[in-house]
N, C-alpha and C. Protein backbone atom coordinates (compact mmCIF):
# COMPACT_ATOMS: atom_id res chain seq x y z
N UNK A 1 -40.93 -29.36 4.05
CA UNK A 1 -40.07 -28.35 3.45
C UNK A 1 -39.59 -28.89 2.11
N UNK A 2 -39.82 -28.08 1.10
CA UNK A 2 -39.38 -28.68 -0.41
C UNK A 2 -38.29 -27.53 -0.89
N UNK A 3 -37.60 -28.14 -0.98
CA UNK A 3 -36.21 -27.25 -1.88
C UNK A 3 -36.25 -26.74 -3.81
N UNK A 4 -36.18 -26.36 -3.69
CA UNK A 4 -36.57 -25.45 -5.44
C UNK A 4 -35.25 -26.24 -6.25
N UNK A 5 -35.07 -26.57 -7.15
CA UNK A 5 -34.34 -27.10 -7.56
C UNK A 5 -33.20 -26.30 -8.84
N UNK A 6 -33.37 -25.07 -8.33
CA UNK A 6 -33.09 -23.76 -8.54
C UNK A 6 -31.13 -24.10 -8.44
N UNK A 7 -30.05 -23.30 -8.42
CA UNK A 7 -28.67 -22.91 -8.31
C UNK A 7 -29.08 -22.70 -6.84
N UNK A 8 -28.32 -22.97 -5.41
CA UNK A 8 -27.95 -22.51 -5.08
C UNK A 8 -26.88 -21.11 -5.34
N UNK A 9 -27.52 -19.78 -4.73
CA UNK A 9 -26.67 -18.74 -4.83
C UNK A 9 -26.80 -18.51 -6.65
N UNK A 10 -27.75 -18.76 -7.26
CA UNK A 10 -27.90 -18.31 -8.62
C UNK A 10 -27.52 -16.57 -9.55
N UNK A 11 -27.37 -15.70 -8.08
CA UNK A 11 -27.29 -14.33 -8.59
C UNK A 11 -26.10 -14.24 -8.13
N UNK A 12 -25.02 -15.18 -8.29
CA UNK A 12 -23.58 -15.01 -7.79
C UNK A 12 -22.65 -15.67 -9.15
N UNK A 13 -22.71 -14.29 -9.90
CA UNK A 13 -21.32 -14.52 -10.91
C UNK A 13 -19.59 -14.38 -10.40
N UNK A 14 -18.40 -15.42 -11.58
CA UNK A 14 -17.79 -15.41 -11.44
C UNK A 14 -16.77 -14.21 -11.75
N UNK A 15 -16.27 -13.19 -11.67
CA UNK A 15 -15.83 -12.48 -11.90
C UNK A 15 -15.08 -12.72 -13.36
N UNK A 16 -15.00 -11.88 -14.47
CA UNK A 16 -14.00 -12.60 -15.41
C UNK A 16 -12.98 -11.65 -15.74
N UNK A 17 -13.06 -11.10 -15.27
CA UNK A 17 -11.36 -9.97 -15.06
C UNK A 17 -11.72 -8.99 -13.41
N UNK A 18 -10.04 -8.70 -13.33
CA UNK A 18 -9.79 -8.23 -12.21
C UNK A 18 -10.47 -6.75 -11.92
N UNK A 19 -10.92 -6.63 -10.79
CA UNK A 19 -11.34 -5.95 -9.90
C UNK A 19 -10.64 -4.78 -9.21
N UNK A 20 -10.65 -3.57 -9.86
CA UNK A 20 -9.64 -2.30 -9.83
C UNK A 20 -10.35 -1.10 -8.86
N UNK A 21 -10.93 -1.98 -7.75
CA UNK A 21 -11.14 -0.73 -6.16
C UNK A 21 -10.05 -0.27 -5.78
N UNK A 22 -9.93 1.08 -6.04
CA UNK A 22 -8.42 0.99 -5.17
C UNK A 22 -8.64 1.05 -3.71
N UNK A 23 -9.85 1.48 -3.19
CA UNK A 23 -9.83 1.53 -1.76
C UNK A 23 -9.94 -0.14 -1.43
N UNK A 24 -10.52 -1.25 -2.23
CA UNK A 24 -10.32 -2.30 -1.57
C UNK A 24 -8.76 -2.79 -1.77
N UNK A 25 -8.10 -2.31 -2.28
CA UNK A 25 -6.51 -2.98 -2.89
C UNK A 25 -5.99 -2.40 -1.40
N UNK A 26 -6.26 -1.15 -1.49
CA UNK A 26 -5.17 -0.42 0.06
C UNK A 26 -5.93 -1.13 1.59
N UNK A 27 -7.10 -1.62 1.38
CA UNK A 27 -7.34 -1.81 2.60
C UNK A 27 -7.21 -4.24 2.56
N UNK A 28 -6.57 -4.64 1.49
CA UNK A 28 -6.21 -5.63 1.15
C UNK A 28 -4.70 -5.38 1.63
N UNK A 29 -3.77 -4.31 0.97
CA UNK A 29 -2.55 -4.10 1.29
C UNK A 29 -2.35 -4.00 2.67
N UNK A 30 -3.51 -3.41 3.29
CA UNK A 30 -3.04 -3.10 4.73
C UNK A 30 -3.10 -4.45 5.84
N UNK A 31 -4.21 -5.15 5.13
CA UNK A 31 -4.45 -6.70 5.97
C UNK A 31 -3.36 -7.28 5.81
N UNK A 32 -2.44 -7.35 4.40
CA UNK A 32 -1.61 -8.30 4.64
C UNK A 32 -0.51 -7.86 5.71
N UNK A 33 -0.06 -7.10 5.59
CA UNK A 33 0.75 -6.09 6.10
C UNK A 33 0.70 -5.98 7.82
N UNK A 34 -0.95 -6.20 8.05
CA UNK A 34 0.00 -6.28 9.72
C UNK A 34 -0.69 -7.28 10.31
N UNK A 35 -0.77 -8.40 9.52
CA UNK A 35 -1.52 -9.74 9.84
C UNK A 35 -0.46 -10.62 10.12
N UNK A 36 -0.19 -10.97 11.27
CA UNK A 36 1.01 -12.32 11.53
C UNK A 36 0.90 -13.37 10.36
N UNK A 37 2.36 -14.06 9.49
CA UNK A 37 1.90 -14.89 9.08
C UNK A 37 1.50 -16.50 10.17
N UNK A 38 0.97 -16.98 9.65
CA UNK A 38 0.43 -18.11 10.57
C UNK A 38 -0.49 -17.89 10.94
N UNK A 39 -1.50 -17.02 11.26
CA UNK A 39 -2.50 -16.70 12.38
C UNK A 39 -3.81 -16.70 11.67
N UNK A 40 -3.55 -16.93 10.09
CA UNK A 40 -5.10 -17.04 9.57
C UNK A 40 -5.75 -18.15 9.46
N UNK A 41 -6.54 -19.07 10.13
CA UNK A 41 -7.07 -20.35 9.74
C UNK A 41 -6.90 -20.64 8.32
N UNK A 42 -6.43 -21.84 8.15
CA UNK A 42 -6.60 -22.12 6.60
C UNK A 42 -5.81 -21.58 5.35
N UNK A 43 -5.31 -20.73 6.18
CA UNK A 43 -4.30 -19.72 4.97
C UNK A 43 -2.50 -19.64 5.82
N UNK A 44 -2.06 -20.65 5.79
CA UNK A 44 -0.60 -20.60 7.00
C UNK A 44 0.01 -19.43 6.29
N UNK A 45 -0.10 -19.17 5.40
CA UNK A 45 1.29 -18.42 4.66
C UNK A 45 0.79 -16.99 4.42
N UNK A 46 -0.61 -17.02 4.62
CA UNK A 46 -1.01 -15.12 4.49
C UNK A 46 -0.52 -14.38 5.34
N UNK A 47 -0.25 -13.47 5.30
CA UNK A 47 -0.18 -12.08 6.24
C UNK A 47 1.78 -12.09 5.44
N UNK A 48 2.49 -11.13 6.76
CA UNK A 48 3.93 -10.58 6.84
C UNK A 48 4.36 -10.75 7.92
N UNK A 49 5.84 -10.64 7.76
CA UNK A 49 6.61 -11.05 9.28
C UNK A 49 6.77 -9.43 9.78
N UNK A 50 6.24 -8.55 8.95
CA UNK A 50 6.55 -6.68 9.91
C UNK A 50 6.66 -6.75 11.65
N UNK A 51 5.17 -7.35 11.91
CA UNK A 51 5.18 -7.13 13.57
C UNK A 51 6.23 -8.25 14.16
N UNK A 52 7.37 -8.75 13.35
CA UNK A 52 8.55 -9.43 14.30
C UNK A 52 9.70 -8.37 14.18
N UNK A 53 9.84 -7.06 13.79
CA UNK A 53 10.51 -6.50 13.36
C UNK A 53 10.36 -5.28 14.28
N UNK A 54 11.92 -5.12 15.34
CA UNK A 54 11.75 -3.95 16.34
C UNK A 54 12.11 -2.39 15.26
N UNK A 55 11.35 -1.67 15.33
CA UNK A 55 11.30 -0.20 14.88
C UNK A 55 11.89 0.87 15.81
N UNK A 56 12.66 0.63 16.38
CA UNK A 56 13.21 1.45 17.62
C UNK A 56 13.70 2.34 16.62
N UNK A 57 14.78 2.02 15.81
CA UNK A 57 15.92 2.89 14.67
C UNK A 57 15.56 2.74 13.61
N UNK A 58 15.10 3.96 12.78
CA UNK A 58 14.96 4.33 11.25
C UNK A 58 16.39 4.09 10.87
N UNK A 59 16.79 2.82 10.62
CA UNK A 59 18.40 2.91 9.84
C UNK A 59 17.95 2.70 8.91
N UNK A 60 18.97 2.15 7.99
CA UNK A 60 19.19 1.56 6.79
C UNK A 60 18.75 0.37 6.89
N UNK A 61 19.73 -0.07 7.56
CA UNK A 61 19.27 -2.40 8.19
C UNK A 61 17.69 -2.58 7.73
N UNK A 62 17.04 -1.28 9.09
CA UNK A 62 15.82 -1.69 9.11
C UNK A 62 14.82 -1.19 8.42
N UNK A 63 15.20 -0.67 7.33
CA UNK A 63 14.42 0.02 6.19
C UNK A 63 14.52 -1.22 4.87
N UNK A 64 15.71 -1.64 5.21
CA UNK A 64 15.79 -2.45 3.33
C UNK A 64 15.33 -4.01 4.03
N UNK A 65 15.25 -4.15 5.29
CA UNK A 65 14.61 -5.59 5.98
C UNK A 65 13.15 -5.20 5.63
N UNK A 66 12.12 -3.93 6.08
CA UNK A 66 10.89 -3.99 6.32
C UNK A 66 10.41 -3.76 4.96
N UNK A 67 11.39 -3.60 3.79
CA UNK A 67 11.35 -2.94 2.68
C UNK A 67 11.19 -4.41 1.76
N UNK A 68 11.85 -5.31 1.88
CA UNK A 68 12.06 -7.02 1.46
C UNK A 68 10.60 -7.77 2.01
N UNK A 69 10.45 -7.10 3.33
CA UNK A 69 9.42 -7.99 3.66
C UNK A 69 7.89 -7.66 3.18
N UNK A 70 7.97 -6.39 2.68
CA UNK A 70 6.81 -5.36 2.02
C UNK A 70 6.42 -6.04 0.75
N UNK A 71 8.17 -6.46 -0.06
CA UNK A 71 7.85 -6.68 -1.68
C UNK A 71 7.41 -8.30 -1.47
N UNK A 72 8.06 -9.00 -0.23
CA UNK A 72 7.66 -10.51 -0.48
C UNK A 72 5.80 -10.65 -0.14
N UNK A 73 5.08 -10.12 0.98
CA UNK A 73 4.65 -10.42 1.19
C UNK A 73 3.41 -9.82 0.13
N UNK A 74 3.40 -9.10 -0.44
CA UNK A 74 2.83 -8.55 -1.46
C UNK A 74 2.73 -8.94 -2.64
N UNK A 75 4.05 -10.12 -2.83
CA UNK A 75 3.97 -10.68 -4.64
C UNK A 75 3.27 -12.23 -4.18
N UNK A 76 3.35 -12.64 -2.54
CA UNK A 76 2.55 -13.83 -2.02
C UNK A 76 1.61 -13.80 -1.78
N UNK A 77 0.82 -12.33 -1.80
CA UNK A 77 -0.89 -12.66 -0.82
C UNK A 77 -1.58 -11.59 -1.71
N UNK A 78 -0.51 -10.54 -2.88
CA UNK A 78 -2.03 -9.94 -3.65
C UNK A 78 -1.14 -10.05 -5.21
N UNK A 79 -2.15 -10.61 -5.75
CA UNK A 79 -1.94 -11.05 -7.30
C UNK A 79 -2.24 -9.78 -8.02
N UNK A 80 -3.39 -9.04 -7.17
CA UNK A 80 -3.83 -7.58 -8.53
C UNK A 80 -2.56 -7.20 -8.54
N UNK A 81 -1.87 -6.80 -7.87
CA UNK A 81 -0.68 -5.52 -7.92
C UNK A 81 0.70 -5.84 -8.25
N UNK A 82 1.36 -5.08 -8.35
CA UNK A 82 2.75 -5.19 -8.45
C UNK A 82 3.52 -4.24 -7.99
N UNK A 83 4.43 -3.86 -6.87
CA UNK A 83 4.92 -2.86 -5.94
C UNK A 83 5.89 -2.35 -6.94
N UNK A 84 5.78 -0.99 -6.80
CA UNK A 84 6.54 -0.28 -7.48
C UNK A 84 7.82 0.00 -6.68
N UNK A 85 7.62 1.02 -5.37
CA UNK A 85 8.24 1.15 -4.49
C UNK A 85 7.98 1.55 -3.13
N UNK A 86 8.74 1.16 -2.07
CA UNK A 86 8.26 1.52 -0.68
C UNK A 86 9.48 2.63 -0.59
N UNK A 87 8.89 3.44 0.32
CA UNK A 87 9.76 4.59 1.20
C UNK A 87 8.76 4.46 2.63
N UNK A 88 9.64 5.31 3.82
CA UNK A 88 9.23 5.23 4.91
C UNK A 88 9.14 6.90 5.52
N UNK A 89 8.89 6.70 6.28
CA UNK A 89 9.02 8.54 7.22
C UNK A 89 8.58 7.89 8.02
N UNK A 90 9.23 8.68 9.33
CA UNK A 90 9.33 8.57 10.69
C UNK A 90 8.82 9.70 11.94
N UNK A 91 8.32 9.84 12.42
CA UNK A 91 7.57 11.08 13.33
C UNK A 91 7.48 10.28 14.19
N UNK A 92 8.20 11.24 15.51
CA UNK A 92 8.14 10.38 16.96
C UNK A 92 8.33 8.77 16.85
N UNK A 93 7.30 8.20 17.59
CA UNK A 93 7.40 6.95 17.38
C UNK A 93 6.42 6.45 16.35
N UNK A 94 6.38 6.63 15.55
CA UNK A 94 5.27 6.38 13.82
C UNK A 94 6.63 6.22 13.47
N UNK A 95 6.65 4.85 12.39
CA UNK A 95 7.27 4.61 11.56
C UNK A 95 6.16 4.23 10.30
N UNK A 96 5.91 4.69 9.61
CA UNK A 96 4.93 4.69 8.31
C UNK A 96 5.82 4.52 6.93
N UNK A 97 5.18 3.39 6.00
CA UNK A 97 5.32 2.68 4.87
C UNK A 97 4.67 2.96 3.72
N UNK A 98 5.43 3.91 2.80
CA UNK A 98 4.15 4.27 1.34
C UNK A 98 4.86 3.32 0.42
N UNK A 99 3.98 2.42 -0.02
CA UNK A 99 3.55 1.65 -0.84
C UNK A 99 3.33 2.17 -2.16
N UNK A 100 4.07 2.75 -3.20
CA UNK A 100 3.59 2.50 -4.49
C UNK A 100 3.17 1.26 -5.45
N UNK A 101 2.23 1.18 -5.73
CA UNK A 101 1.85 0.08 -6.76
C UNK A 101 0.99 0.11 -8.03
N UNK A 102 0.90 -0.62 -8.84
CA UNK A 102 0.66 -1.00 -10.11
C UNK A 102 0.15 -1.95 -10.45
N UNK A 103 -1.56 -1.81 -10.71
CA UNK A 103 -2.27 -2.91 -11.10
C UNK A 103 -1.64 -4.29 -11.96
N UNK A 104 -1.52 -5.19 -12.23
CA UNK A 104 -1.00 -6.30 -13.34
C UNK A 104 -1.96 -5.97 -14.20
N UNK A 105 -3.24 -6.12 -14.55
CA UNK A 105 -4.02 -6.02 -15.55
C UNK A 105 -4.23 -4.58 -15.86
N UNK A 106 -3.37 -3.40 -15.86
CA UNK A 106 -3.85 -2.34 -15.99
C UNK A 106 -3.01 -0.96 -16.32
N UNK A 107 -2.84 0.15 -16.65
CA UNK A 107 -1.67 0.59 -16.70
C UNK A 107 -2.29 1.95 -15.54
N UNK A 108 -3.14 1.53 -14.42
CA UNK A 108 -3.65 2.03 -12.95
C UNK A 108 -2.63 2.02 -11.92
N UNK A 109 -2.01 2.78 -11.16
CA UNK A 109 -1.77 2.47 -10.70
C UNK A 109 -2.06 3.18 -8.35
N UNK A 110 -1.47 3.16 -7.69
CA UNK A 110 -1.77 4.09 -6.68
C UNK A 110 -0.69 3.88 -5.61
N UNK A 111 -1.16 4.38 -4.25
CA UNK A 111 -0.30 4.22 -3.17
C UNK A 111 -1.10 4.23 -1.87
N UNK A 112 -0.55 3.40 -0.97
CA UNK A 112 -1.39 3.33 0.49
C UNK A 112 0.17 3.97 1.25
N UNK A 113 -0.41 4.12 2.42
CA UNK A 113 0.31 4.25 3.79
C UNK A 113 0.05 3.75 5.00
N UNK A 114 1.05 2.94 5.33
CA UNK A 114 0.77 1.55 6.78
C UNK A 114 1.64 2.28 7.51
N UNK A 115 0.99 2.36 8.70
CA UNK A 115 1.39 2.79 9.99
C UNK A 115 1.45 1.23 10.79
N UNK A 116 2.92 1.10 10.68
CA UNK A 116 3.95 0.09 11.04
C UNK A 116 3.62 -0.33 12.64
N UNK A 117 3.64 0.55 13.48
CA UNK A 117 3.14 1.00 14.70
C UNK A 117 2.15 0.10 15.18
N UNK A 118 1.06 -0.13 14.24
CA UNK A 118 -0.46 -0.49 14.85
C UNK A 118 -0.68 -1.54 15.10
């Protein structure tokens, strides 16, 4: 067996500016969001503390707690964006999180919705 003395992975460029999917940003937003932190090999500090957080009561408390933990974990695990603002709505037992945000490199911006619940 003779090896080519070729690049490994030669058709694999480095990106040189940021990457504006918004469906990959919302479905990035949503990993961090209901990923325990601790639970990713290799990454202790990715994910959010949401799923330690009981949702029984749409108060206040627990709107500006899940609301803190939205903006931290978002300025720690995604660099494209920058949160504009969260609001919540509540149906039955759905407590759901809209996410406004704002590319850094861009004057793009959009919104996801996390169903808190899942």
């Amino acid at each position: 067996m003779s090896f080519s003395s070729n690049k490994l992975y030669e058709d694999f460029e480095t990106p040189s500016k940021t990457v504006f999917d918004i469906e990959a940003i919302r479905n990035s937003i949503k990993n961090i969001l209901l990923t325990p932190v601790g639970t990713m090999p290799g990454k202790p500090t990715f994910g959010s503390r949401l799923l330690e957080v009981p949702f029984s009561q749409n108060d206040l408390a627990t709107r500006v707690l899940v609301s803190r933990i939205i903006w931290e974990a978002l300025a720690e695990n995604e660099p494209r964006v920058k949160v504009s603002n969260v609001s919540f709505t509540q149906k039955g037992n759905t407590f759901v999180a809209k996410i406004i945000f704002k590319f850094k490199d861009s004057s793009l911006s959009g919104s996801v919705s996390v169903d808190l619940n899942s």
